[in-house]
N, C-alpha and C. Protein backbone atom coordinates (compact mmCIF):
# COMPACT_ATOMS: atom_id res chain seq x y z
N UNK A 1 -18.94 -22.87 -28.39
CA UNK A 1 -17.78 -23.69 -28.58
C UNK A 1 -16.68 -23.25 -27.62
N UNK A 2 -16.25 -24.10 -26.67
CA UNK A 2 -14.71 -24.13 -26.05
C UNK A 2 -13.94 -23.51 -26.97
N UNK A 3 -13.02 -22.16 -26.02
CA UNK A 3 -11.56 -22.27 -26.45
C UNK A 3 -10.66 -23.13 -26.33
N UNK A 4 -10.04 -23.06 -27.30
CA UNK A 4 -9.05 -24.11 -26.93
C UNK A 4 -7.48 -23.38 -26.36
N UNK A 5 -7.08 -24.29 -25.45
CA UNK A 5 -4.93 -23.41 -25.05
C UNK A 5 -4.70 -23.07 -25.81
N UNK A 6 -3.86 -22.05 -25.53
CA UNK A 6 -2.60 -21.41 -26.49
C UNK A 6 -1.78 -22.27 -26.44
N UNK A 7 -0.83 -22.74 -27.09
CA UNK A 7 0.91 -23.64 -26.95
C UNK A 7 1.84 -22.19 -26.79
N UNK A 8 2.43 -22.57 -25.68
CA UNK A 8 3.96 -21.65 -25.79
C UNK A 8 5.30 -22.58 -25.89
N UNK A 9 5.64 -22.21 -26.09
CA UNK A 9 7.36 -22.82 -26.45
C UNK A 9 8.33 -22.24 -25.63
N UNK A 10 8.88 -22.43 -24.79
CA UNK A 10 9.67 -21.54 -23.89
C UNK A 10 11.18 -22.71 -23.91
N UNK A 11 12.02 -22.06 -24.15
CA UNK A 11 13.80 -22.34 -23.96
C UNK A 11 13.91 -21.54 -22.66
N UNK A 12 13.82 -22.41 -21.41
CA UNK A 12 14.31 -21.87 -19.98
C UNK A 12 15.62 -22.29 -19.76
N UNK A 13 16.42 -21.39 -19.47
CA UNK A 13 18.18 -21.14 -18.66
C UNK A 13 18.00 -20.72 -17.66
N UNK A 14 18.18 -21.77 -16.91
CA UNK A 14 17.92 -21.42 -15.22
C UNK A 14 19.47 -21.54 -14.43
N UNK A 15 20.19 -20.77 -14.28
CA UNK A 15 20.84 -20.47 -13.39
C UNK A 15 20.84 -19.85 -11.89
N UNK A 16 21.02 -20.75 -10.62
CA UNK A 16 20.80 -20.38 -9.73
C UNK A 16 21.88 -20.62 -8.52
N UNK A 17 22.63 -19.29 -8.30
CA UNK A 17 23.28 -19.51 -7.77
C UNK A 17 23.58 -20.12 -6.01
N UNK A 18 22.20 -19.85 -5.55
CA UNK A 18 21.83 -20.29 -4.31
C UNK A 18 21.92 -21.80 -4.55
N UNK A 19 21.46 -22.84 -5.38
CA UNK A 19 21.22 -23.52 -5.31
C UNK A 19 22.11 -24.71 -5.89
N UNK A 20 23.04 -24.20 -6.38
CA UNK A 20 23.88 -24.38 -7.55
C UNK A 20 23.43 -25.36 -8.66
N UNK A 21 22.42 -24.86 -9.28
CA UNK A 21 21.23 -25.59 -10.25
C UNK A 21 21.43 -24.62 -11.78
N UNK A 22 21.95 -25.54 -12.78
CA UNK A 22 22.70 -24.57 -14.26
C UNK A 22 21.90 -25.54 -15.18
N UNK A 23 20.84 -25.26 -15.50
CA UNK A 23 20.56 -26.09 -16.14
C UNK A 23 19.56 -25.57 -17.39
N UNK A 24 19.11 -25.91 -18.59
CA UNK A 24 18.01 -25.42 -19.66
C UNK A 24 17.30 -25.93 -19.81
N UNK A 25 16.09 -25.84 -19.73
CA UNK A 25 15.02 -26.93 -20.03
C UNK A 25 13.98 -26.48 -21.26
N UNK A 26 13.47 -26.96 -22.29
CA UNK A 26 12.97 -26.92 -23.05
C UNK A 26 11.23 -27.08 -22.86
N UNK A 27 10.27 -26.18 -23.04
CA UNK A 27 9.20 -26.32 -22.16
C UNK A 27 8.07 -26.30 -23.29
N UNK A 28 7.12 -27.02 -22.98
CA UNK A 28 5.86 -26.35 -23.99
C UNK A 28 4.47 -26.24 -22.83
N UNK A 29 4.41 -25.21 -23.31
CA UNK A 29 3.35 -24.83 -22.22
C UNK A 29 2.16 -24.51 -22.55
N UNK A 30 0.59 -24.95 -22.06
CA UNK A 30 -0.15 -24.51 -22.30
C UNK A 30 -0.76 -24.07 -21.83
N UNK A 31 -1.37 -22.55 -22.33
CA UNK A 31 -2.12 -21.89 -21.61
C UNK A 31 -3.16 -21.45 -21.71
N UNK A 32 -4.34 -21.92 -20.35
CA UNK A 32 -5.58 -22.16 -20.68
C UNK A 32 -6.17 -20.71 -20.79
N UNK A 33 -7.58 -21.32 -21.62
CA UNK A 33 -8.06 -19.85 -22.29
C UNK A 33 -8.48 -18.46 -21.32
N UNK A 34 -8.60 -19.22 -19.61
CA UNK A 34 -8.70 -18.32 -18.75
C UNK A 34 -7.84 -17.63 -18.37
N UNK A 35 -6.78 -17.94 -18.88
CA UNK A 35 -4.97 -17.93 -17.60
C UNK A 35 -4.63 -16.26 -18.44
N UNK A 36 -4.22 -15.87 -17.77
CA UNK A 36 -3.22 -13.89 -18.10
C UNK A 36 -2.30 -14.62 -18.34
N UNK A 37 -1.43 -13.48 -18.81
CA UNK A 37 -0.49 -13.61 -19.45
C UNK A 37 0.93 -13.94 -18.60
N UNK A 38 0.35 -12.53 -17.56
CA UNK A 38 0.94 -12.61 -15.88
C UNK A 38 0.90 -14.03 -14.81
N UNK A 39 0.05 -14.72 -15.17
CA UNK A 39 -0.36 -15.46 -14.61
C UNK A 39 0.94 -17.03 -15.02
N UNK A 40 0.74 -16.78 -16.67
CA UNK A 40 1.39 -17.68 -17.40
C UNK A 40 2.88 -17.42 -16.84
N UNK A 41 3.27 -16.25 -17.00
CA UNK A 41 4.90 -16.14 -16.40
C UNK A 41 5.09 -16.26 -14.66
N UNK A 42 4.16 -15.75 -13.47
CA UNK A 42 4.49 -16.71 -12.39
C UNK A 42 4.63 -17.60 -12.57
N UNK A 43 4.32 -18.47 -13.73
CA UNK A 43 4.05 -20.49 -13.15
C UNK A 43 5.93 -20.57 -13.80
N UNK A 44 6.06 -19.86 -15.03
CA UNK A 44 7.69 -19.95 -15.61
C UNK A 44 8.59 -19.77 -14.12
N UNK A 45 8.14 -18.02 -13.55
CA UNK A 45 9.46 -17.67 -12.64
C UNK A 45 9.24 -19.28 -11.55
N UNK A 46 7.91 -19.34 -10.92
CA UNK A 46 7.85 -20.74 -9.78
C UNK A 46 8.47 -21.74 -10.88
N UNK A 47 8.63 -22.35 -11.84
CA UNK A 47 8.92 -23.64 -12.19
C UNK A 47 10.72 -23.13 -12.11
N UNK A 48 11.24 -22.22 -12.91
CA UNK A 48 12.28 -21.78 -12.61
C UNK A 48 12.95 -21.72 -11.34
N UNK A 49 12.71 -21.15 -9.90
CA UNK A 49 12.70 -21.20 -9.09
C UNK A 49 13.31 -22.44 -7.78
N UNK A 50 12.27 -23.04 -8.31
CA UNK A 50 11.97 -24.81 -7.80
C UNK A 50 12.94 -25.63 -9.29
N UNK A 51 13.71 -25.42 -10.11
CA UNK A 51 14.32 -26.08 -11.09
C UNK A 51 14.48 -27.39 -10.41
N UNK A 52 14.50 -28.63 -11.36
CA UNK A 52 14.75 -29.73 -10.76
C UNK A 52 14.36 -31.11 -12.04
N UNK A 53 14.86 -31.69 -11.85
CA UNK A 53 14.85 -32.72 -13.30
C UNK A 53 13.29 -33.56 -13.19
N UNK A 54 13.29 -33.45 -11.85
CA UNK A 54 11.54 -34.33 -11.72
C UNK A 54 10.55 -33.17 -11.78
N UNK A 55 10.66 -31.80 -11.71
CA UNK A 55 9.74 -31.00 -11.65
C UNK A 55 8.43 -30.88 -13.10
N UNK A 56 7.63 -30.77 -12.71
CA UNK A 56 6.77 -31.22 -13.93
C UNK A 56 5.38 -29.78 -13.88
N UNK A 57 4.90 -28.96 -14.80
CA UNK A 57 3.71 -28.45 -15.29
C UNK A 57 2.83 -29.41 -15.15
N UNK A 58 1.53 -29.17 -14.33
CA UNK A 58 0.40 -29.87 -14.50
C UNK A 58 -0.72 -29.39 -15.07
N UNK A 59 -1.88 -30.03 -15.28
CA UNK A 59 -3.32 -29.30 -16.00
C UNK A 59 -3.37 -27.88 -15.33
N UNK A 60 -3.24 -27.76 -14.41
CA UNK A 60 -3.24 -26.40 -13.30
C UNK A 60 -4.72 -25.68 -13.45
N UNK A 61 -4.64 -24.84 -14.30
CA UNK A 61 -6.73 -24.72 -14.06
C UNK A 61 -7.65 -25.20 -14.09
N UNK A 62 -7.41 -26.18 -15.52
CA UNK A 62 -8.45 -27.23 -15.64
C UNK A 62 -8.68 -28.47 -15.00
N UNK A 63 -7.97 -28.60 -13.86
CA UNK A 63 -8.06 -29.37 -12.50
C UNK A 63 -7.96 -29.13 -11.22
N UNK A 64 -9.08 -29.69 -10.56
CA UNK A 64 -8.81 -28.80 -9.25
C UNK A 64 -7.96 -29.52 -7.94
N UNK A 65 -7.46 -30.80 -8.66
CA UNK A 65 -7.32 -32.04 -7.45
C UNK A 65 -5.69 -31.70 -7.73
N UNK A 66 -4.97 -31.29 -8.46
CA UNK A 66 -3.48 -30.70 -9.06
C UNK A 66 -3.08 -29.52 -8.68
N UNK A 67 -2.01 -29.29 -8.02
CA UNK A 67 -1.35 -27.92 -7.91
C UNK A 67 -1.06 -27.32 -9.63
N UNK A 68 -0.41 -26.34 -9.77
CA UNK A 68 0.04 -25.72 -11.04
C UNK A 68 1.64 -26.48 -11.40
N UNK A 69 2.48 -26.67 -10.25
CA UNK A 69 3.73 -27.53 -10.80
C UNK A 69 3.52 -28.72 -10.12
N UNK A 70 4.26 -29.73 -9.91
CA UNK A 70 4.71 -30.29 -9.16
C UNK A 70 5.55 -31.60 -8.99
N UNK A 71 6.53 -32.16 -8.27
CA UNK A 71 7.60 -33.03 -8.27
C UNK A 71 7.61 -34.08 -7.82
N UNK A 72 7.45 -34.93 -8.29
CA UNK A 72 7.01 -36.98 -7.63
C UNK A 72 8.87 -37.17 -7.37
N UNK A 73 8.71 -38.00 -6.65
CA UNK A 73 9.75 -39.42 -6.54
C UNK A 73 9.80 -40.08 -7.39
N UNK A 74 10.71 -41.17 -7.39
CA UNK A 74 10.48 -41.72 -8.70
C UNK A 74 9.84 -43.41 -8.12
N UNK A 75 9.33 -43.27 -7.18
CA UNK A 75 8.25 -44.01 -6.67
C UNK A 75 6.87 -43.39 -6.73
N UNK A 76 6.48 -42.24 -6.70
CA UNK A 76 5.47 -41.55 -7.16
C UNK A 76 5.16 -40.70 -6.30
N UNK A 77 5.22 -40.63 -5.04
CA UNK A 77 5.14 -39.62 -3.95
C UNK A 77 5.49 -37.98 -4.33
N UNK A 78 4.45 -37.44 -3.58
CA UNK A 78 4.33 -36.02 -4.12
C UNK A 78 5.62 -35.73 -3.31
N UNK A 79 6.72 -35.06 -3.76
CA UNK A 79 7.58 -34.42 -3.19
C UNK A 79 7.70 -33.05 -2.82
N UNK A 80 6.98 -32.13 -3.92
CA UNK A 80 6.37 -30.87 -4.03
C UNK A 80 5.26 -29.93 -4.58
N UNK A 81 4.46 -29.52 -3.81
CA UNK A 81 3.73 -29.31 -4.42
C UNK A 81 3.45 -27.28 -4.80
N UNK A 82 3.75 -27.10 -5.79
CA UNK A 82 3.66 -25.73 -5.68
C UNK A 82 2.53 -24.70 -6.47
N UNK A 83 1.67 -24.03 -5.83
CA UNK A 83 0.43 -23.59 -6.09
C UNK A 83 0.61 -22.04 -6.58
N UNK A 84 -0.54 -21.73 -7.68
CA UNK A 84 -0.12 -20.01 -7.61
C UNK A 84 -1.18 -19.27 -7.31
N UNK A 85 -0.95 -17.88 -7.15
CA UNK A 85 -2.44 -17.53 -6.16
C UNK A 85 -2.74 -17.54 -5.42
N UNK A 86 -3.69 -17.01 -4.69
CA UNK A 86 -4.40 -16.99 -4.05
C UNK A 86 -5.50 -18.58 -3.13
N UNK A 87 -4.81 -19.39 -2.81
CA UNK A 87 -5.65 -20.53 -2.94
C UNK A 87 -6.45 -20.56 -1.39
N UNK A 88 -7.69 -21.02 -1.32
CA UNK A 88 -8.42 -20.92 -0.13
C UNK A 88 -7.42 -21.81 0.69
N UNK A 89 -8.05 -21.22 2.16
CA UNK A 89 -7.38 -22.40 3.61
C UNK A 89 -7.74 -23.60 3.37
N UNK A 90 -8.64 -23.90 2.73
CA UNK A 90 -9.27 -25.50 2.45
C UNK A 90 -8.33 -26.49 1.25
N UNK A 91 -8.00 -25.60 0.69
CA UNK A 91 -7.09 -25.67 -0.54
C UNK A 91 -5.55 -26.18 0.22
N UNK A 92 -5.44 -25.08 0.72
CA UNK A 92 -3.71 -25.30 1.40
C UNK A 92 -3.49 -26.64 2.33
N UNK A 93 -4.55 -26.39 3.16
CA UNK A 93 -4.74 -27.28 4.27
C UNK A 93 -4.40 -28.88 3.80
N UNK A 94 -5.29 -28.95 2.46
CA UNK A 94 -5.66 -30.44 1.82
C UNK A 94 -3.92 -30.34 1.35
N UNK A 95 -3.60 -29.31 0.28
CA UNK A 95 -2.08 -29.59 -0.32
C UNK A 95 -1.29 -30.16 0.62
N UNK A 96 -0.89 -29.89 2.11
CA UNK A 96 0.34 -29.82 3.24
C UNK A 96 -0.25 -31.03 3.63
N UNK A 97 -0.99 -31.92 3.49
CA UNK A 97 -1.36 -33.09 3.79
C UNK A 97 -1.01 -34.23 2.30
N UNK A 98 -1.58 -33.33 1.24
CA UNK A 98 -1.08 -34.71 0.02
C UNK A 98 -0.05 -34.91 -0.09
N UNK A 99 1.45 -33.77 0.65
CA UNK A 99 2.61 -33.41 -0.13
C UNK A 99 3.64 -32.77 0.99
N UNK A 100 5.23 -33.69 0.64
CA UNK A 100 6.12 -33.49 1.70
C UNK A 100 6.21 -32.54 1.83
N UNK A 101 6.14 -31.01 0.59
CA UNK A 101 6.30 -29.89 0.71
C UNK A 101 5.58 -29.20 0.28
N UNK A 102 4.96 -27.53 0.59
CA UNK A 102 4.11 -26.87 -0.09
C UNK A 102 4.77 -25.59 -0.32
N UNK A 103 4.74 -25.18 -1.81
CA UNK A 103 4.89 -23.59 -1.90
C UNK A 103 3.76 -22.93 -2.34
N UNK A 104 3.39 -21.74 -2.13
CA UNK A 104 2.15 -20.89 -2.72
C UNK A 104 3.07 -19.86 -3.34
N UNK A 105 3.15 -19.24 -4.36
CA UNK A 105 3.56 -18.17 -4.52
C UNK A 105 2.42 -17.04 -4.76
N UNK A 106 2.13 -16.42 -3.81
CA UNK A 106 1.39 -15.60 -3.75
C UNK A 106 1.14 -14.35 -4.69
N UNK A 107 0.45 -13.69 -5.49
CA UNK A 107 0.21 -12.44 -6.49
C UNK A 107 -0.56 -11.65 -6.60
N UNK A 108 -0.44 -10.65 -7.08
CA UNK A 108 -1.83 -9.32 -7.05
C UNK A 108 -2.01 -9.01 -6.05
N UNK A 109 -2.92 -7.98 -6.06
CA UNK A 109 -3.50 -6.60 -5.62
C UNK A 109 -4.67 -7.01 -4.25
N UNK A 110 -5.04 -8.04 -4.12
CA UNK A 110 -4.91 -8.80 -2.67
C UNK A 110 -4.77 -9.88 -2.13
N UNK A 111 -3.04 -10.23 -2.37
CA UNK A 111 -2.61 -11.20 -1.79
C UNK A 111 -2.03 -10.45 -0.13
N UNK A 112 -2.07 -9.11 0.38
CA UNK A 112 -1.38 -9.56 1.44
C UNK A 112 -3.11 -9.08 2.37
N UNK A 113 -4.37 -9.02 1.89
CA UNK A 113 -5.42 -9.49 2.26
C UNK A 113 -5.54 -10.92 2.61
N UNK A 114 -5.20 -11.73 1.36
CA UNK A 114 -5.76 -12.95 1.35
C UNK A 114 -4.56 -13.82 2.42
N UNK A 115 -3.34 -13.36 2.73
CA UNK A 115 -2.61 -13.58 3.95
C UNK A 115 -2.74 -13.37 4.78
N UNK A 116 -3.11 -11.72 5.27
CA UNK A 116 -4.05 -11.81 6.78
C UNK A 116 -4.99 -12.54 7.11
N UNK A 117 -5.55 -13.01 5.99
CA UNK A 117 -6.65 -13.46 6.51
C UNK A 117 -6.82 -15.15 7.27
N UNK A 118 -6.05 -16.02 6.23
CA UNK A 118 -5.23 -16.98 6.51
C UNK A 118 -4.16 -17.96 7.00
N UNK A 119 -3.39 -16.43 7.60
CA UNK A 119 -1.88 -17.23 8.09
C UNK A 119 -2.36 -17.48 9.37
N UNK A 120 -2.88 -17.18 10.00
CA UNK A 120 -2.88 -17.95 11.38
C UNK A 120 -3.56 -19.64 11.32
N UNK A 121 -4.13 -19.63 10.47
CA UNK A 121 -4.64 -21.11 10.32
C UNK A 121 -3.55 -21.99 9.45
N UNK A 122 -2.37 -21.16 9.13
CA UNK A 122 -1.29 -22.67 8.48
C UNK A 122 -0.02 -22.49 9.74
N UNK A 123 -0.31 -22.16 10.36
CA UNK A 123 1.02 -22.10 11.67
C UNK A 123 0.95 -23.02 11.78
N UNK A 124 0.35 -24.52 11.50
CA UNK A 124 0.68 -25.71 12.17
C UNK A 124 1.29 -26.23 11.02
N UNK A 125 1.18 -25.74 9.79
CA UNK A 125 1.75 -26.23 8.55
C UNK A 125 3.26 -26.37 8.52
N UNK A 126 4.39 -27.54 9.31
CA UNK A 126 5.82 -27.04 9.01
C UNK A 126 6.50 -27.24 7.86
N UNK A 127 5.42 -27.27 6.82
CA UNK A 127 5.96 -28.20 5.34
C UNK A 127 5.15 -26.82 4.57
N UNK A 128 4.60 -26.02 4.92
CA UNK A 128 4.55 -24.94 3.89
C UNK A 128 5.53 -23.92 3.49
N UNK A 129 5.37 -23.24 2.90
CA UNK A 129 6.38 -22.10 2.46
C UNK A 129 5.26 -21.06 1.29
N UNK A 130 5.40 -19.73 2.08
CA UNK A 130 4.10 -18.65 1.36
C UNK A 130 5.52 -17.45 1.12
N UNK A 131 5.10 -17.72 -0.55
CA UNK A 131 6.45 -16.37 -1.05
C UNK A 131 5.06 -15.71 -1.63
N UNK A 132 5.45 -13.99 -1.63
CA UNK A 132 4.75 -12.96 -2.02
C UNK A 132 5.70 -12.37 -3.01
N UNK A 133 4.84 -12.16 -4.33
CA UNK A 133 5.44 -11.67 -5.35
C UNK A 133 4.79 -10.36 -6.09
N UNK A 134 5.59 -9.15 -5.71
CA UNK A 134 5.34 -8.09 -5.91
C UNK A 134 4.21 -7.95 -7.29
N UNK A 135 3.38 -7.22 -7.20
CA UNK A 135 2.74 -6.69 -8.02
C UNK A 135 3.16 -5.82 -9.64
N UNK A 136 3.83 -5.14 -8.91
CA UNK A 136 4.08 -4.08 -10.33
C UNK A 136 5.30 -5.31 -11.11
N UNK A 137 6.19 -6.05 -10.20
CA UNK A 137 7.22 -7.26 -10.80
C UNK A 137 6.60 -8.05 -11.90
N UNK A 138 5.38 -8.77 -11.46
CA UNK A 138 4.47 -9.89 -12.01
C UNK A 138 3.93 -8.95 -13.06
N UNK A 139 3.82 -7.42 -13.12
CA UNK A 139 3.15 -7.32 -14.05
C UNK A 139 4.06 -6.70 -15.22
N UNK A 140 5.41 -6.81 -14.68
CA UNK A 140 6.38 -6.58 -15.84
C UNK A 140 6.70 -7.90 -16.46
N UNK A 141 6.53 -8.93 -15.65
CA UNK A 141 7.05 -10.05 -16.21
C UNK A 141 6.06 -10.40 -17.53
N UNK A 142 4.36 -9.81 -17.06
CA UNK A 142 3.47 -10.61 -18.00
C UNK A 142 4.10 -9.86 -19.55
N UNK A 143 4.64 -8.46 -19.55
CA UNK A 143 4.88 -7.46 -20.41
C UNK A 143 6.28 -8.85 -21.47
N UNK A 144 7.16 -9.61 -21.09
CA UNK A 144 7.71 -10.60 -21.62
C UNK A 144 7.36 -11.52 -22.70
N UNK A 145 5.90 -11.73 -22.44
CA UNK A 145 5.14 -13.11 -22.99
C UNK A 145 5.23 -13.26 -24.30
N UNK A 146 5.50 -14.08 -24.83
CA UNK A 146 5.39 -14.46 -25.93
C UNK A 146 5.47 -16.02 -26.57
N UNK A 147 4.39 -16.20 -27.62
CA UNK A 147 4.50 -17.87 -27.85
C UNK A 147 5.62 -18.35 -28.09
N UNK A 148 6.98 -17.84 -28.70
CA UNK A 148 8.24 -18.50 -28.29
C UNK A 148 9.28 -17.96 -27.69
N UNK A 149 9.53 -17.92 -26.41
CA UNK A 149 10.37 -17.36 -25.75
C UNK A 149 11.76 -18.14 -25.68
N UNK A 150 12.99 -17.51 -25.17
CA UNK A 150 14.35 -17.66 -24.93
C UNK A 150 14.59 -16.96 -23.45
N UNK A 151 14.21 -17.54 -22.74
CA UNK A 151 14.26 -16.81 -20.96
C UNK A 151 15.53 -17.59 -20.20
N UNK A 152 16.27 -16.72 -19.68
CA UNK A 152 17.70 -16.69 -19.15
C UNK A 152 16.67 -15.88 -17.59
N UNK A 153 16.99 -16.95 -16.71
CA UNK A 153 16.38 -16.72 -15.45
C UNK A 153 17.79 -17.11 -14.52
N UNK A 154 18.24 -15.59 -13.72
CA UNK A 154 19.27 -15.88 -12.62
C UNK A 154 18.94 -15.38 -11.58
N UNK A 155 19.54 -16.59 -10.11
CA UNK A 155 18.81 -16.17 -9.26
C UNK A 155 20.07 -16.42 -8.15
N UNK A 156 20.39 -15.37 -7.59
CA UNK A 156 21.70 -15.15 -6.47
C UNK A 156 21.11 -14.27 -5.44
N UNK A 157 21.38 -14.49 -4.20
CA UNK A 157 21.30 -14.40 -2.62
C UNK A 157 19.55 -14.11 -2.76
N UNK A 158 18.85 -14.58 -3.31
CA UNK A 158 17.29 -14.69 -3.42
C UNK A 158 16.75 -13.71 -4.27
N UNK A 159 17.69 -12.94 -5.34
CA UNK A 159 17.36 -11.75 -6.51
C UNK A 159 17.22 -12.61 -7.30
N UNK A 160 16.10 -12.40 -8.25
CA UNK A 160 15.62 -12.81 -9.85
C UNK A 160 16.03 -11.66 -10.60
N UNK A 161 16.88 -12.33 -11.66
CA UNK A 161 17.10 -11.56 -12.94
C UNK A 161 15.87 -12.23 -14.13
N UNK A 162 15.02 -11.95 -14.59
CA UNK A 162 14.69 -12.75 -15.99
C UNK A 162 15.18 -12.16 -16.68
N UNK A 163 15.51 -12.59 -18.12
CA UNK A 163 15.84 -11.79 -19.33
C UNK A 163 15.29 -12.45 -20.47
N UNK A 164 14.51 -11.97 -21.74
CA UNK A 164 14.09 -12.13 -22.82
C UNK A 164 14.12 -11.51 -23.77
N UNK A 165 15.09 -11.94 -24.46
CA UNK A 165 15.18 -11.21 -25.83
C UNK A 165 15.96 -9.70 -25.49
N UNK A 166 15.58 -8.83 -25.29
CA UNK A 166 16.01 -7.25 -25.06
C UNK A 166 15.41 -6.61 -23.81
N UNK A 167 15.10 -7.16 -23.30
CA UNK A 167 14.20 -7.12 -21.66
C UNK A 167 14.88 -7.95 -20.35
N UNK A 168 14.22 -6.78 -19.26
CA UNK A 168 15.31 -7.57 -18.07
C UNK A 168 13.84 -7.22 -17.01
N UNK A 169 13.69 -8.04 -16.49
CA UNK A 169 12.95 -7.60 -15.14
C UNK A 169 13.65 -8.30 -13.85
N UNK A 170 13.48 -7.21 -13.00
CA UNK A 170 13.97 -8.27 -11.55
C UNK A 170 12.79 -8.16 -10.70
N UNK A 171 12.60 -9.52 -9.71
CA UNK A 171 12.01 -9.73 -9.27
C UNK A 171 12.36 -9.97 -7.64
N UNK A 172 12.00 -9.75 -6.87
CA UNK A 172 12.74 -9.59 -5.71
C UNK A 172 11.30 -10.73 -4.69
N UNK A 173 11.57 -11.86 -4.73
CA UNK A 173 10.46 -12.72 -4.02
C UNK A 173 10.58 -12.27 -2.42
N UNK A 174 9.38 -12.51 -1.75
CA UNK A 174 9.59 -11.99 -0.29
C UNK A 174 8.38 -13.13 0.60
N UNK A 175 9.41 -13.72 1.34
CA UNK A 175 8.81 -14.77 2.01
C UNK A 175 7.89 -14.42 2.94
N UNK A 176 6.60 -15.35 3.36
CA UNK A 176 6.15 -14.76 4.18
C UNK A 176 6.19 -15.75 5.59
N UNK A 177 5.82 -17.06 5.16
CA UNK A 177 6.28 -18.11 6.22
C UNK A 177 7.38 -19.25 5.33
């Protein structure tokens, strides 16, 4: 028998001062029976991040034709498409073609493998964008999780504050293209 998702409930406060984006969004999230916990809070800090009233959670594992977020027009056009992981060149290649914009936020213990290995084949990509997100960060963030969270996410001259409940992690994103 299939597992079935977890439901999370997340109250996101996204304040960002780069962007000047103040806004809360009320989230329910599900997370598939494969997904970490770590995994579950990159897609929060990227949806946080990218804040935006069209930004939307998609199936994300259990589809492979879908990034993990992403932002239509309100004509339907992919406006953004933002991926987490590790995703093959075949993967990226196809995204920077469905979509005006691409982010990867890159994670774990070999993402700056899985960047050597790859960046020379998206140099023609001028619609990508590859952020690398520290390891020991992502794995304080997964230390957060919980099925109902209250996350106060601030983000000034490109520093992440999260905060939950009695917990603070910062996250310091680091671009790569």
């Amino acid at each position: 028998m299939a597992q079935k998702s977890t439901i999370y409930k997340v109250e996101l406060s996204v304040s960002d001062m780069d962007r000047h984006y103040y806004e809360t969004h009320k989230l329910t999230i599900a997370k598939h029976p494969s997904e970490t916990d770590e995994r579950l809070m990159v897609r929060l800090l990227a949806y946080a991040l990218n804040a935006h009233e069209h930004l939307e959670m998609t199936k994300g594992l259990s589809t492979d034709d879908e990034p993990d977020i992403w932002q239509k027009s309100l004509s339907g056009e992919l406006e953004l498409w933002i991926a987490l992981g590790l995703p093959s060149e075949k993967i990226v290649r196809q995204s920077c073609g469905k979509s005006k914009d691409v982010i990867v936020y890159a994670y774990g213990s070999t993402a700056e493998m899985w960047w050597d290995k790859i960046k020379n084949a998206t140099t023609r990509f001028d619609n990508l964008k590859v952020v690398n997100l520290v390891e020991s960060e992502t794995r304080a963030l997964a230390d957060l999780a919980a099925r109902s969270m209250q996350m106060q996410i601030n983000i000034q001259e490109g520093e992440v504050m999260v905060s939950a409940g009695e917990s603070i992690v910062y996250v310091n994103p680091i671009t790569w293209k």
